[in-house]
C-alpha atoms as a PDB file:
ATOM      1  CA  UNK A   1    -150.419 122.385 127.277  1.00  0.00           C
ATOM      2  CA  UNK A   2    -151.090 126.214 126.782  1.00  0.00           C
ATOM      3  CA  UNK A   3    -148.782 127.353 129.892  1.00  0.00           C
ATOM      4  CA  UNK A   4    -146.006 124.807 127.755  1.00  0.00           C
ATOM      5  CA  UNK A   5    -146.418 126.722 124.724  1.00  0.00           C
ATOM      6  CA  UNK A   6    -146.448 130.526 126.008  1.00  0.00           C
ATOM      7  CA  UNK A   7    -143.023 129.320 127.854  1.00  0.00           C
ATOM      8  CA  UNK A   8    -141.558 127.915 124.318  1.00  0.00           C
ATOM      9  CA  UNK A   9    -142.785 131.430 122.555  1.00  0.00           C
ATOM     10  CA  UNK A  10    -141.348 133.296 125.460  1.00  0.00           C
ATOM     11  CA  UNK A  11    -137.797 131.303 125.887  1.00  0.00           C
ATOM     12  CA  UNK A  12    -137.548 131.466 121.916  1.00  0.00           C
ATOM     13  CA  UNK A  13    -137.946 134.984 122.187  1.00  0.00           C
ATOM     14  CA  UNK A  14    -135.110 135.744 124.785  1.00  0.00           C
ATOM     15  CA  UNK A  15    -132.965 133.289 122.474  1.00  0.00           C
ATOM     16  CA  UNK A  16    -133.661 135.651 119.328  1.00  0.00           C
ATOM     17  CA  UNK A  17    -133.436 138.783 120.872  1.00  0.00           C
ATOM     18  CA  UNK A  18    -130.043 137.126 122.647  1.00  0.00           C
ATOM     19  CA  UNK A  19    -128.258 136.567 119.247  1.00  0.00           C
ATOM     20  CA  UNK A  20    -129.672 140.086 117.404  1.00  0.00           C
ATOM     21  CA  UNK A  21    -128.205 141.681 120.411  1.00  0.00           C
ATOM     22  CA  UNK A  22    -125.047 140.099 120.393  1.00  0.00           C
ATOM     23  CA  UNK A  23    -124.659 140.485 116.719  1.00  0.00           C
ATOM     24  CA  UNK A  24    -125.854 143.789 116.331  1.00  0.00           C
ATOM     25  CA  UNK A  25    -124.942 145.943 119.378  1.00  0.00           C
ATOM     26  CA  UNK A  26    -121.233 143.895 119.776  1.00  0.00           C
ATOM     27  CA  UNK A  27    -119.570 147.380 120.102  1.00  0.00           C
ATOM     28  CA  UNK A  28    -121.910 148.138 123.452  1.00  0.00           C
ATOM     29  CA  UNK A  29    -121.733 144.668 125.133  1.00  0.00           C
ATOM     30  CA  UNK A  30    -117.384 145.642 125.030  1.00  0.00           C
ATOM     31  CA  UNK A  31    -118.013 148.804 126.257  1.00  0.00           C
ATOM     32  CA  UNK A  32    -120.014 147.945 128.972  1.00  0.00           C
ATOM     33  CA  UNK A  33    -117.502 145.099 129.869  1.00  0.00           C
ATOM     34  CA  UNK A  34    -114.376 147.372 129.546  1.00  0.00           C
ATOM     35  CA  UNK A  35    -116.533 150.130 131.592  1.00  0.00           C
ATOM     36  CA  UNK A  36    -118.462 148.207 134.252  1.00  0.00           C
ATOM     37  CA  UNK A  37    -116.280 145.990 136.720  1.00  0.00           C
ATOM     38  CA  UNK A  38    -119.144 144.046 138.121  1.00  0.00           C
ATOM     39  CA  UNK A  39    -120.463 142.930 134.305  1.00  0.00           C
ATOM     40  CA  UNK A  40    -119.349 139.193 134.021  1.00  0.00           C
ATOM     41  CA  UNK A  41    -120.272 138.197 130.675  1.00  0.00           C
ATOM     42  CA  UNK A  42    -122.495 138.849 127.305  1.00  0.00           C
ATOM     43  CA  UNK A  43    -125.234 136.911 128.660  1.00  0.00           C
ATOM     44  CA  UNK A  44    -125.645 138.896 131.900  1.00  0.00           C
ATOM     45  CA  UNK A  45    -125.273 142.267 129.974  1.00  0.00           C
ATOM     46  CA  UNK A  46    -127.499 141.416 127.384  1.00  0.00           C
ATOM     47  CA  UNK A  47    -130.757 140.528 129.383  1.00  0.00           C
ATOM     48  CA  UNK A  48    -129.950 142.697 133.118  1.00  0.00           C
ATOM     49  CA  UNK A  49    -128.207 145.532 132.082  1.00  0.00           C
ATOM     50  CA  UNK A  50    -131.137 148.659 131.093  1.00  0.00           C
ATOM     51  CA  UNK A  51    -128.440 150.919 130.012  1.00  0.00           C
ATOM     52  CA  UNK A  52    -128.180 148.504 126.859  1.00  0.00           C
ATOM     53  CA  UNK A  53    -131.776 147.592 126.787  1.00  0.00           C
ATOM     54  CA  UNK A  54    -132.398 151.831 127.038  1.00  0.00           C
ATOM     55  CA  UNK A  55    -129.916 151.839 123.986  1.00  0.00           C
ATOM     56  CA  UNK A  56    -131.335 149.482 121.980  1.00  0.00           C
ATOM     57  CA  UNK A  57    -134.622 151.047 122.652  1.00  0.00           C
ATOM     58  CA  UNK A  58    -132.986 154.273 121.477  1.00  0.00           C
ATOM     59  CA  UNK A  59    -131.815 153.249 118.213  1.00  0.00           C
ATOM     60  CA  UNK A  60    -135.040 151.743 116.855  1.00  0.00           C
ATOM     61  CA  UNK A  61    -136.877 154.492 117.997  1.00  0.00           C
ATOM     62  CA  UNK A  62    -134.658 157.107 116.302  1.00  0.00           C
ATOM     63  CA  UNK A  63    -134.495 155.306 113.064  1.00  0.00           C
ATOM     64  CA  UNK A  64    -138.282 155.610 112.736  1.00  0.00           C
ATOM     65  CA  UNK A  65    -137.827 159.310 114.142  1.00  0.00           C
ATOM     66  CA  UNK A  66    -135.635 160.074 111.007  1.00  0.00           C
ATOM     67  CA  UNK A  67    -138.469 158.856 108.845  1.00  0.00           C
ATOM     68  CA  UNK A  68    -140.898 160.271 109.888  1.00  0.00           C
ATOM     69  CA  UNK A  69    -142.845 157.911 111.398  1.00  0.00           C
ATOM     70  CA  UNK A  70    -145.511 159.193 113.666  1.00  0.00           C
ATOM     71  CA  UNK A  71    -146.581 158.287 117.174  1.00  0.00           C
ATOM     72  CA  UNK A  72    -144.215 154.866 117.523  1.00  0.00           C
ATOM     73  CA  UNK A  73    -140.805 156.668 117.971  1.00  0.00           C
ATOM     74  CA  UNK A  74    -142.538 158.095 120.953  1.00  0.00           C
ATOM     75  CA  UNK A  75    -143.961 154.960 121.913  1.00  0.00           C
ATOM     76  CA  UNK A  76    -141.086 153.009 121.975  1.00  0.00           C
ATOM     77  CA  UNK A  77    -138.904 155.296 124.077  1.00  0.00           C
ATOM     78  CA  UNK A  78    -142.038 155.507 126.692  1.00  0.00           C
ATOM     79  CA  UNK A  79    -142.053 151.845 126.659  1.00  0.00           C
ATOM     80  CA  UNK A  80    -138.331 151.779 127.334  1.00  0.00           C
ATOM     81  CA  UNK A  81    -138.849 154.547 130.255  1.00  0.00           C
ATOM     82  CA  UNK A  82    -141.291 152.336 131.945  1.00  0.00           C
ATOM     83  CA  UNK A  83    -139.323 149.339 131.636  1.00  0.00           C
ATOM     84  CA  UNK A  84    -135.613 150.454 132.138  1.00  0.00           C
ATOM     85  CA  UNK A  85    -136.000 153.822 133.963  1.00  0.00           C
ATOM     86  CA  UNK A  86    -134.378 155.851 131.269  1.00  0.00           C
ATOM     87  CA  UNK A  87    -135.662 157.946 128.323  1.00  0.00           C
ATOM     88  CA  UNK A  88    -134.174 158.846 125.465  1.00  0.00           C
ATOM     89  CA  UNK A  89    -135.686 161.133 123.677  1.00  0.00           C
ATOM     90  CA  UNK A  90    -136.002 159.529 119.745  1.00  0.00           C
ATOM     91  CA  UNK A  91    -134.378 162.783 118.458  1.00  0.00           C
ATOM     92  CA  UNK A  92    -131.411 162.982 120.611  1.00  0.00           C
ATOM     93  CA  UNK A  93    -127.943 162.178 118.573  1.00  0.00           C
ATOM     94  CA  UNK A  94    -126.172 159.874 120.043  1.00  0.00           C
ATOM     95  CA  UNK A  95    -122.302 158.464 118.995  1.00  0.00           C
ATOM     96  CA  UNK A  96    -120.883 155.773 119.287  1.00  0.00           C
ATOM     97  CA  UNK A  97    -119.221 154.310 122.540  1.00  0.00           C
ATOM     98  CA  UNK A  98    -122.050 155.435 124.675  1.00  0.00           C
ATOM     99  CA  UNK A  99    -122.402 153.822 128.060  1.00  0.00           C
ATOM    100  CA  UNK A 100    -124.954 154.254 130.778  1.00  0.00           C
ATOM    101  CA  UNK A 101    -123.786 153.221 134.332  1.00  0.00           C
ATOM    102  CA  UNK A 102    -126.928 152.341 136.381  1.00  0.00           C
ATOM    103  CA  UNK A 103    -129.313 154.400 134.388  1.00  0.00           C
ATOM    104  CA  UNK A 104    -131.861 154.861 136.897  1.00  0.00           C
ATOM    105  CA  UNK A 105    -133.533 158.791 136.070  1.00  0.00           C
ATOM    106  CA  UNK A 106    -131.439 159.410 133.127  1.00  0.00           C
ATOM    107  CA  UNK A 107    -133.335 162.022 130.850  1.00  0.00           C
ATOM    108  CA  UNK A 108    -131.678 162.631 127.446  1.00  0.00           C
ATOM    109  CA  UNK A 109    -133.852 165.878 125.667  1.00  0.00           C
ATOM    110  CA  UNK A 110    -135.146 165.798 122.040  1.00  0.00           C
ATOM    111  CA  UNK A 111    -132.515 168.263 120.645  1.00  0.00           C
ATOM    112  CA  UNK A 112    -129.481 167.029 122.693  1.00  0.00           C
ATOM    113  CA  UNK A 113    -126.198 166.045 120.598  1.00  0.00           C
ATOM    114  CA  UNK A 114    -123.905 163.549 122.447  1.00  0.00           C
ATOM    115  CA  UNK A 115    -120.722 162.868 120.918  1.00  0.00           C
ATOM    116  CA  UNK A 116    -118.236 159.523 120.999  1.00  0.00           C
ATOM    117  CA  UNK A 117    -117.037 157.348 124.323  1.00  0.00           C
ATOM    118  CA  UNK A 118    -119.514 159.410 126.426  1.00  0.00           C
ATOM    119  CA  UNK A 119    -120.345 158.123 129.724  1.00  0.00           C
ATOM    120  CA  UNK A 120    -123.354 158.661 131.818  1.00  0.00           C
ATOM    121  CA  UNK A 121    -124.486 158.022 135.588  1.00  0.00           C
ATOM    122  CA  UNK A 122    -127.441 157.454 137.381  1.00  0.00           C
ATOM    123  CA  UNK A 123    -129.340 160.540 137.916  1.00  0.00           C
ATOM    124  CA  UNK A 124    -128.222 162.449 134.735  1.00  0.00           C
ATOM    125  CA  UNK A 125    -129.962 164.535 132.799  1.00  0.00           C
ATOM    126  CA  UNK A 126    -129.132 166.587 129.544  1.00  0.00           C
ATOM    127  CA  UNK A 127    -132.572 168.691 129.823  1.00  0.00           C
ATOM    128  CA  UNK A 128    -133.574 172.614 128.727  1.00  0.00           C
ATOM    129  CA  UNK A 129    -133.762 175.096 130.545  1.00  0.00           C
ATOM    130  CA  UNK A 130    -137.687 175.909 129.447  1.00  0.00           C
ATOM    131  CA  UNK A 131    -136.361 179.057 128.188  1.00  0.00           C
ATOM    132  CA  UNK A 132    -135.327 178.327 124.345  1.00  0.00           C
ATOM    133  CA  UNK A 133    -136.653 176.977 121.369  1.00  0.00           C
ATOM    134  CA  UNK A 134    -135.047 175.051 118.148  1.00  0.00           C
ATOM    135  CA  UNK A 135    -131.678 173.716 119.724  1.00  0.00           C
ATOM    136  CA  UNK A 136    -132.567 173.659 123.582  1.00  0.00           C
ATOM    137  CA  UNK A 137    -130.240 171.199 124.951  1.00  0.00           C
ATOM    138  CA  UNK A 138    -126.435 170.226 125.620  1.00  0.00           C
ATOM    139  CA  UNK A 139    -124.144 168.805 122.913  1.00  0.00           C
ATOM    140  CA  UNK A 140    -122.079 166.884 124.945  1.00  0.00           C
ATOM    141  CA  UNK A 141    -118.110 166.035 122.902  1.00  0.00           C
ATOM    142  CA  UNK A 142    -116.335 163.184 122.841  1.00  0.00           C
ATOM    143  CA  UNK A 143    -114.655 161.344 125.631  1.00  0.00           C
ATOM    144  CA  UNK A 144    -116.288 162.888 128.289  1.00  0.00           C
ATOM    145  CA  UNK A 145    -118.097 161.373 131.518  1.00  0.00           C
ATOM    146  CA  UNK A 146    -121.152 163.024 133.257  1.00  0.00           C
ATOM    147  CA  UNK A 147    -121.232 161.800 136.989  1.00  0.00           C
ATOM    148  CA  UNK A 148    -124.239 160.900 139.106  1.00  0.00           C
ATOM    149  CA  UNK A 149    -126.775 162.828 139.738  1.00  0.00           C
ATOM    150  CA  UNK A 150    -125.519 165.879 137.629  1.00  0.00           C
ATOM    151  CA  UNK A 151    -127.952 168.199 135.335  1.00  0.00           C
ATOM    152  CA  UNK A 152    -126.632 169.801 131.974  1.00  0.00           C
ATOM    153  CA  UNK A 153    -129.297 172.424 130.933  1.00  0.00           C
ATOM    154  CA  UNK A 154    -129.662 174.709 128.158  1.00  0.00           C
ATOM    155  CA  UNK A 155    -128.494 174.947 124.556  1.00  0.00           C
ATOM    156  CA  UNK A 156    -124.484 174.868 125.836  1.00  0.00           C
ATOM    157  CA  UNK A 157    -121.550 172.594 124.739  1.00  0.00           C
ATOM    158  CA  UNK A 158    -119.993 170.777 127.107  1.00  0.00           C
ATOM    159  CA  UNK A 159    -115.894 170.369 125.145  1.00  0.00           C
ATOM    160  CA  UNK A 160    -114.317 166.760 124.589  1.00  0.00           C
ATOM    161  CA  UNK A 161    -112.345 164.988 127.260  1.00  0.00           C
ATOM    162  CA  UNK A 162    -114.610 166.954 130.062  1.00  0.00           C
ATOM    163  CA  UNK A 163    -115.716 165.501 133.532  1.00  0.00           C
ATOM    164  CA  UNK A 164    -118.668 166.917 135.201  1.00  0.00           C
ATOM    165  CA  UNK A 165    -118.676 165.866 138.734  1.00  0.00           C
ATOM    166  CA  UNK A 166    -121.903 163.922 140.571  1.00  0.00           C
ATOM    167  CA  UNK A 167    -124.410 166.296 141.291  1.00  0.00           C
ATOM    168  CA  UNK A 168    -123.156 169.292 139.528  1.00  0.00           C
ATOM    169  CA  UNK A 169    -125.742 171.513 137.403  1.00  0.00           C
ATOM    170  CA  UNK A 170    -124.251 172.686 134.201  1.00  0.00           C
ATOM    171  CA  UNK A 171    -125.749 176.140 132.992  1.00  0.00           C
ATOM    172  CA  UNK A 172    -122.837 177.353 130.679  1.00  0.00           C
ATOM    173  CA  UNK A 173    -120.183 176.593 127.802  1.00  0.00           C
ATOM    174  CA  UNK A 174    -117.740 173.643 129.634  1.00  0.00           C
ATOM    175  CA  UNK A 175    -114.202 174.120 127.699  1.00  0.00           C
ATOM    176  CA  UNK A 176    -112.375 170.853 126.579  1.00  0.00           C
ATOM    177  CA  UNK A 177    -110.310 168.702 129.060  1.00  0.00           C
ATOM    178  CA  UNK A 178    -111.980 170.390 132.231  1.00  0.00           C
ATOM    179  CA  UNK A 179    -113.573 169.489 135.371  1.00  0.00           C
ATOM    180  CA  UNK A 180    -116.603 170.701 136.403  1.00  0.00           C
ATOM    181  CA  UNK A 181    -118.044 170.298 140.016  1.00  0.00           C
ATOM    182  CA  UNK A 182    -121.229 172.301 141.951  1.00  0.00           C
ATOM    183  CA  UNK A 183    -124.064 173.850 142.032  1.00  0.00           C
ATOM    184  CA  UNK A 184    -123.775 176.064 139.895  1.00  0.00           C
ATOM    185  CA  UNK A 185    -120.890 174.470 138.220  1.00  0.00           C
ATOM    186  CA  UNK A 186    -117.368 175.685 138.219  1.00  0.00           C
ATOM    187  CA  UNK A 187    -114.692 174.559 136.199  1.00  0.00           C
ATOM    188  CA  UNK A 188    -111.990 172.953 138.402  1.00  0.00           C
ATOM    189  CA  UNK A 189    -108.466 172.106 136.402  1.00  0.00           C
ATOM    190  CA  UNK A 190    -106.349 169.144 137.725  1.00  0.00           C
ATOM    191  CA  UNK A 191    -102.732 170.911 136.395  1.00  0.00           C
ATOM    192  CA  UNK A 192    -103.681 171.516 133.237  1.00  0.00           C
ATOM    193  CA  UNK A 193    -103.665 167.493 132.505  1.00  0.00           C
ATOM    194  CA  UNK A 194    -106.723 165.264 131.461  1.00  0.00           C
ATOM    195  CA  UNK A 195    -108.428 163.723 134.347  1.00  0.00           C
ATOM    196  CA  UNK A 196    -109.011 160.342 134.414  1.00  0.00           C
ATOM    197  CA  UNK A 197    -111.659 159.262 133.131  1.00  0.00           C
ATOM    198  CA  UNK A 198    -113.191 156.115 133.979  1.00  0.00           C
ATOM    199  CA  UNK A 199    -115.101 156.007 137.303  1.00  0.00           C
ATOM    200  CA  UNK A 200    -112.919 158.160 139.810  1.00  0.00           C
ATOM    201  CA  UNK A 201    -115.966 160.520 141.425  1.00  0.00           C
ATOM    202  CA  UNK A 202    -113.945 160.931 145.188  1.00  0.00           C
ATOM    203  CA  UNK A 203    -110.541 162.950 143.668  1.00  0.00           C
ATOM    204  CA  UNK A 204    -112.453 166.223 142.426  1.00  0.00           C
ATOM    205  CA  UNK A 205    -111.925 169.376 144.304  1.00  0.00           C
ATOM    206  CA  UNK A 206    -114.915 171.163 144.918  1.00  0.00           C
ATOM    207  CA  UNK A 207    -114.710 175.398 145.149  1.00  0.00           C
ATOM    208  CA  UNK A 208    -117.972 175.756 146.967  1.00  0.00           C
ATOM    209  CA  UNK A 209    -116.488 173.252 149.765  1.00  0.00           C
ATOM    210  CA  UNK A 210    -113.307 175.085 149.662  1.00  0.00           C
ATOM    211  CA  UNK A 211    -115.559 178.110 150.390  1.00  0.00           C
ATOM    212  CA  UNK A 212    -117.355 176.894 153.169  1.00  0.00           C
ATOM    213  CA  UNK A 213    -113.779 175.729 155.170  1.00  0.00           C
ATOM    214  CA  UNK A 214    -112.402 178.878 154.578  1.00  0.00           C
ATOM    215  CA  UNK A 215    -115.468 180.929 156.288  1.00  0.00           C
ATOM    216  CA  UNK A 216    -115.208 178.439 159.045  1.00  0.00           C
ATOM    217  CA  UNK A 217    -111.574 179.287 159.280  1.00  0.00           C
ATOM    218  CA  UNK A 218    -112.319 183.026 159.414  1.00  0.00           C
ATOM    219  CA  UNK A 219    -115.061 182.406 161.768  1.00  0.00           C
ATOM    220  CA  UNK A 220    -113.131 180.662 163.970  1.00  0.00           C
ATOM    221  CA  UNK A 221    -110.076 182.743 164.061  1.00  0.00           C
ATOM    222  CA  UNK A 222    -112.104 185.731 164.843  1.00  0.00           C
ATOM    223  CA  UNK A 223    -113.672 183.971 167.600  1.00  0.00           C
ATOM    224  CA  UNK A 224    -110.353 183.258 168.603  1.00  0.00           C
ATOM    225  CA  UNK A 225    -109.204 186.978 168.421  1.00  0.00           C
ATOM    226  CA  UNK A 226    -112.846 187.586 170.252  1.00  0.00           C
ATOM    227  CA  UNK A 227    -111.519 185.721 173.286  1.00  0.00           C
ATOM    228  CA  UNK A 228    -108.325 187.127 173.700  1.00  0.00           C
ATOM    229  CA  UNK A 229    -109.370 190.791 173.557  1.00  0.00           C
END
């Protein structure tokens, strides 16, 4: 009789948190479907996807941030760290149209400002640098998508329409509509036209490979001149 009633409370509790999801956070769920190929309904992206579930999080946390509430803003993002693998800092800004692919290790700092249609991978992590105080981390424009694995540090401004490629670290002001790959990053430009920017993470030149092949060139050609001498 007990074990009947705890599943009642529990399945009545998915149902309600079902419908205030899908009436509340509409905008996400179609972002997440126009974003994510492999999402293949509302149901499946309301209860398995922690990108939304870190969002939601988010928002109730940061409305009790902007009043002042003590402790529970904190609480609730630590509670959605433990359960979704993301943290959101409860005094982050955050627009509208955010998505978060994955979301595993995704660290969004106190004072970081992230603008509209922004787009995040697994990995990513708008951090300081341990070096300022006051405004200590990124503001991230609109339209722009931060690839896997990549680390934007520091009080800098990363400009709208901006891709920063997987695994990049960001240490300085990103200009609008570029592409920014490596570690450190450098600003790559695809001829002087806006990248795509959906999910394409293979079609990004990288300067410090370009580097590396043309030292092996040189090596090799000396080598080459070695031998024939």
């Amino acid at each position: 009789m007990g074990l009947s009633i705890t599943v009642s409370v529990l399945l009545l509790i998915i149902v309600a948190y079902v419908l205030l999801v899908a009436i509340f956070f509409q905008q996400s769920i179609k972002e997440t479907q126009e974003k994510d190929p492999a999402a293949k309904g509302y149901l499946q992206i309301i209860l398995l996807y922690s990108g939304l579930h870190a969002f939601i999080a988010y928002k109730i946390a940061h409305a009790l941030w902007k009043i002042k509430v003590p402790f529970f803003p904190r609480f609730v993002s630590q509670l959605a760290r433990l359960i979704t693998g993301i943290e959101i800092h409860p005094g982050a800004l955050i627009g509208k149209g955010f998505f978060i692919d994955h979301g595993m290790g995704v660290v969004i700092g106190e004072t970081a400002i992230v603008g509209d249609n922004v787009t995040l991978f697994q990995g990513v992590t708008l951090g300081g640098t341990g070096k300022e105080t006051g405004k200590r981390h990124p503001t991230i424009g609109n339209n722009v998508v931060i690839g896997a694995g990549a680390k934007v540090l520091g009080n800098i401004t990363v400009g709208d329409n901006s891709y920063i490629g997987a695994n990049a670290v960001v240490l300085e002001n990103v200009p609008p509509n570029s592409t920014v790959v490596g570690v450190p990053g450098h600003i790559t430009k695809q001829d002087g036209k806006r990248i795509d920017l959906m999910m394409d993470h293979v079609h990004v030149s990288d300067p410090i490979m370009q580097h590396l092949k043309d030292l092996i060139r040189r090596v090799r050609a000396l080598e080459e001149k070695e031998k024939n001498d």
